[in-house]
Protein backbone atom coordinates (compact mmCIF):
# COMPACT_ATOMS: atom_id res chain seq x y z
CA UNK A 1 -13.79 -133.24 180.29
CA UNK A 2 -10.99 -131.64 178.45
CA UNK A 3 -11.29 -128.81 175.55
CA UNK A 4 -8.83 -128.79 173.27
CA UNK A 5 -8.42 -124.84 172.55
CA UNK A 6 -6.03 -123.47 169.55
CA UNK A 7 -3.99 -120.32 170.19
CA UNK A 8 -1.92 -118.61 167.80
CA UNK A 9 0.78 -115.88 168.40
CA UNK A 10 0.30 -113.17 165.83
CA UNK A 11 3.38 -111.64 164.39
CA UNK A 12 5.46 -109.61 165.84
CA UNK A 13 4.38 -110.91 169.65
CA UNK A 14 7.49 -113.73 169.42
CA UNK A 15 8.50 -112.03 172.54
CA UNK A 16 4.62 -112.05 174.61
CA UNK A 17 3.74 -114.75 177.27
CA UNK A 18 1.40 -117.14 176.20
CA UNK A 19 -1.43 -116.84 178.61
CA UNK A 20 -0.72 -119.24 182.04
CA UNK A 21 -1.99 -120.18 185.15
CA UNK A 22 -0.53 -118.66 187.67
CA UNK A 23 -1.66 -121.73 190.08
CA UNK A 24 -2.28 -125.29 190.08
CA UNK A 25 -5.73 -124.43 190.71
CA UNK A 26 -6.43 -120.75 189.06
CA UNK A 27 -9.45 -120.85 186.88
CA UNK A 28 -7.92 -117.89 185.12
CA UNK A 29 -5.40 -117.76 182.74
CA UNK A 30 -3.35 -114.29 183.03
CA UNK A 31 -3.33 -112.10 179.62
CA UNK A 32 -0.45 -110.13 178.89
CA UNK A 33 -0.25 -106.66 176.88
CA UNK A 34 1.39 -106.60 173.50
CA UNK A 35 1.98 -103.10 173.60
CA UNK A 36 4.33 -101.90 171.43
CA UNK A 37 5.60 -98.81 173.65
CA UNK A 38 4.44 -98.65 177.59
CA UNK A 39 0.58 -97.11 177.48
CA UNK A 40 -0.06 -94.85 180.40
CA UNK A 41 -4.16 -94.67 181.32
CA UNK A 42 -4.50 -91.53 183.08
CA UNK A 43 -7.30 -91.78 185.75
CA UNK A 44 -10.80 -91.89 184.34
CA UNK A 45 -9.13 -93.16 180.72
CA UNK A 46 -9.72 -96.00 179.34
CA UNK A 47 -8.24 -97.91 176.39
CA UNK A 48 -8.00 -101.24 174.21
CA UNK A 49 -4.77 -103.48 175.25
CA UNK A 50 -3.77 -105.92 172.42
CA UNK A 51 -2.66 -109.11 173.29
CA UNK A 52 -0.93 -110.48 170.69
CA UNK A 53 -2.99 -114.05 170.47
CA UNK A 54 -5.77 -115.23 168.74
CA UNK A 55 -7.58 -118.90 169.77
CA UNK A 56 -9.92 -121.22 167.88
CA UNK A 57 -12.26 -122.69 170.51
CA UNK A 58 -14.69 -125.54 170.23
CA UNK A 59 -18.26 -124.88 169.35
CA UNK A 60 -20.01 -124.70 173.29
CA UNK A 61 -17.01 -122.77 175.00
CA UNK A 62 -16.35 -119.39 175.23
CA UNK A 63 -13.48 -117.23 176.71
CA UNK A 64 -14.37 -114.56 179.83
CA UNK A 65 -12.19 -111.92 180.30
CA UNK A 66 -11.70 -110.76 183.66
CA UNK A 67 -10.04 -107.93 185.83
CA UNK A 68 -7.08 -108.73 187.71
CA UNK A 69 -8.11 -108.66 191.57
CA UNK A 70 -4.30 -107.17 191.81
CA UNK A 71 -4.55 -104.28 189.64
CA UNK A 72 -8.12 -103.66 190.92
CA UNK A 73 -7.07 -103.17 194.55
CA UNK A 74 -3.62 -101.94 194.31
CA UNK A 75 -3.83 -98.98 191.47
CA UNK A 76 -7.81 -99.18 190.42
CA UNK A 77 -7.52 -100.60 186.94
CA UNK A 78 -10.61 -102.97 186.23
CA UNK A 79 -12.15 -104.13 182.61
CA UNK A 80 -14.58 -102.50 181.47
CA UNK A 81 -17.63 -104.64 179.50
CA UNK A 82 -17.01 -107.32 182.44
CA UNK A 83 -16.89 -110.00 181.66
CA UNK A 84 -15.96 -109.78 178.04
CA UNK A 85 -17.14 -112.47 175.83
CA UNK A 86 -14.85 -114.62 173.63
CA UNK A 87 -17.24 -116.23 171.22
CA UNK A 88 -16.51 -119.63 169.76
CA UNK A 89 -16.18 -118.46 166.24
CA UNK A 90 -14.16 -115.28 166.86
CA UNK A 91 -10.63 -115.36 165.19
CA UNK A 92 -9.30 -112.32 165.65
CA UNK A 93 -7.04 -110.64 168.50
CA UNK A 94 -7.78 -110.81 172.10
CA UNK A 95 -7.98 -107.33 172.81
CA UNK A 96 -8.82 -106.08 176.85
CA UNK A 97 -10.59 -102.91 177.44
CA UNK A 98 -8.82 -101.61 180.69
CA UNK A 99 -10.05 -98.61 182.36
CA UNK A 100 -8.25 -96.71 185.40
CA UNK A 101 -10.75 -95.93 188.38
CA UNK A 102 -7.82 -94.92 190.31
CA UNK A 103 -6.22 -91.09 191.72
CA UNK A 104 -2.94 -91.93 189.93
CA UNK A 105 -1.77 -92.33 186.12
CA UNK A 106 -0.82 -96.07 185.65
CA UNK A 107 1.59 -97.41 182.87
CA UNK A 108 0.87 -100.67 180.98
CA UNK A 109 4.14 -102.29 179.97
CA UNK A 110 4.89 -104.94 177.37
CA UNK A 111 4.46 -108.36 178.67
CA UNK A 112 2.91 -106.90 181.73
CA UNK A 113 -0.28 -109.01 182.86
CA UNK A 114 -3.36 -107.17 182.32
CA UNK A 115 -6.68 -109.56 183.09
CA UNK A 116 -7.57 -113.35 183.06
CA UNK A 117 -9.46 -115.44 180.71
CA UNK A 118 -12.06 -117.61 182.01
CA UNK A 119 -13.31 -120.67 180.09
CA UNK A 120 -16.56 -121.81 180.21
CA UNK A 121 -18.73 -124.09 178.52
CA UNK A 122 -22.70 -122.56 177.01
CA UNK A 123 -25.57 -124.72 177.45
CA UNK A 124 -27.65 -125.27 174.71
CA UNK A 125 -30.85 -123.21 175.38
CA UNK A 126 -34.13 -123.63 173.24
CA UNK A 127 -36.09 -120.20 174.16
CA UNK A 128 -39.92 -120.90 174.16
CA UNK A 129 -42.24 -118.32 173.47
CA UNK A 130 -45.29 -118.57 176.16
CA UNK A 131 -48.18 -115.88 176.62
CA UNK A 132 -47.43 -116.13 180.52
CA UNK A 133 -44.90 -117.05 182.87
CA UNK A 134 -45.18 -119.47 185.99
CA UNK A 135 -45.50 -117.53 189.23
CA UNK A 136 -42.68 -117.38 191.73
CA UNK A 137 -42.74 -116.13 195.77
CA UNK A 138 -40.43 -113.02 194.40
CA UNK A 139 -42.33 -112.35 190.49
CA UNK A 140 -41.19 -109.35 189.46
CA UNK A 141 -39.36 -108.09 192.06
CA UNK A 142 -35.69 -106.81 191.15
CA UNK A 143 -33.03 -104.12 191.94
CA UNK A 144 -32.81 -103.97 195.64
CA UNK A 145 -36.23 -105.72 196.55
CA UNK A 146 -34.81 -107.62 199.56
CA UNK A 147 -33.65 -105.03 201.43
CA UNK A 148 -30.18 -102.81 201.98
């Protein structure tokens, strides 16, 4: 099934990729910066990367946005809040919160790729209030209960 998703360059971003697949099969579509001047992230900073697009999604979709496995490994810039949420009825500008767990300061350029967006589609969930839950072989058990 295809969603039909609306995006919108906002002015003054003529110039910015629209965000692409960068495979026949990628699930993510790369995000570029729409940085006015290159943004250097020192190591340990972190800071909000503009985009320059805005989208109008159908109600039951939502946008993730991920870290670039690139980035990650080669100079230690990741997203922070991962994965960001898109909601549905959000209008304004895609904005990526990049931090840089790497040694060495790391410039963001205009029109550089920054993260992917993921689409995916929210089930409708009907939460039921119950005065106990049904047993399971693990209950409660959580961080690190099986083992190493």
């Amino acid at each position: 099934m295809s969603h039909y998703v609306q995006i919108n360059k906002l002015p003054g971003n003529e110039d910015v990729s629209l965000p692409c697949k960068m495979s026949e099969q990628a699930s993510g579509y790369d995000l570029y910066a729409a940085v006015g001047e290159p943004v250097v992230l020192a190591p340990g900073e972190r800071t909000l990367i503009p985009t320059g697009i805005s989208l109008a999604m159908p109600a039951g979709l939502e946008a993730q946005i991920r870290p670039r496995s690139g980035l990650a490994l080669k100079h230690g810039i990741t997203c922070l809040n991962t994965p960001g949420t898109i909601d549905a009825d959000y209008r304004g500008e895609i904005k990526v919160l990049l931090v840089n767990l790497g040694q060495e300061p790391f410039a963001i350029a205009r029109n550089e790729r920054i993260a992917q967006m993921v689409f995916q589609t929210i089930p409708e969930v009907t939460l039921v209030e119950v005065d106990e839950l049904t047993d399971t072989a693990r209950g409660a058990g959580g961080f690190g209960h099986t083992g190493k």
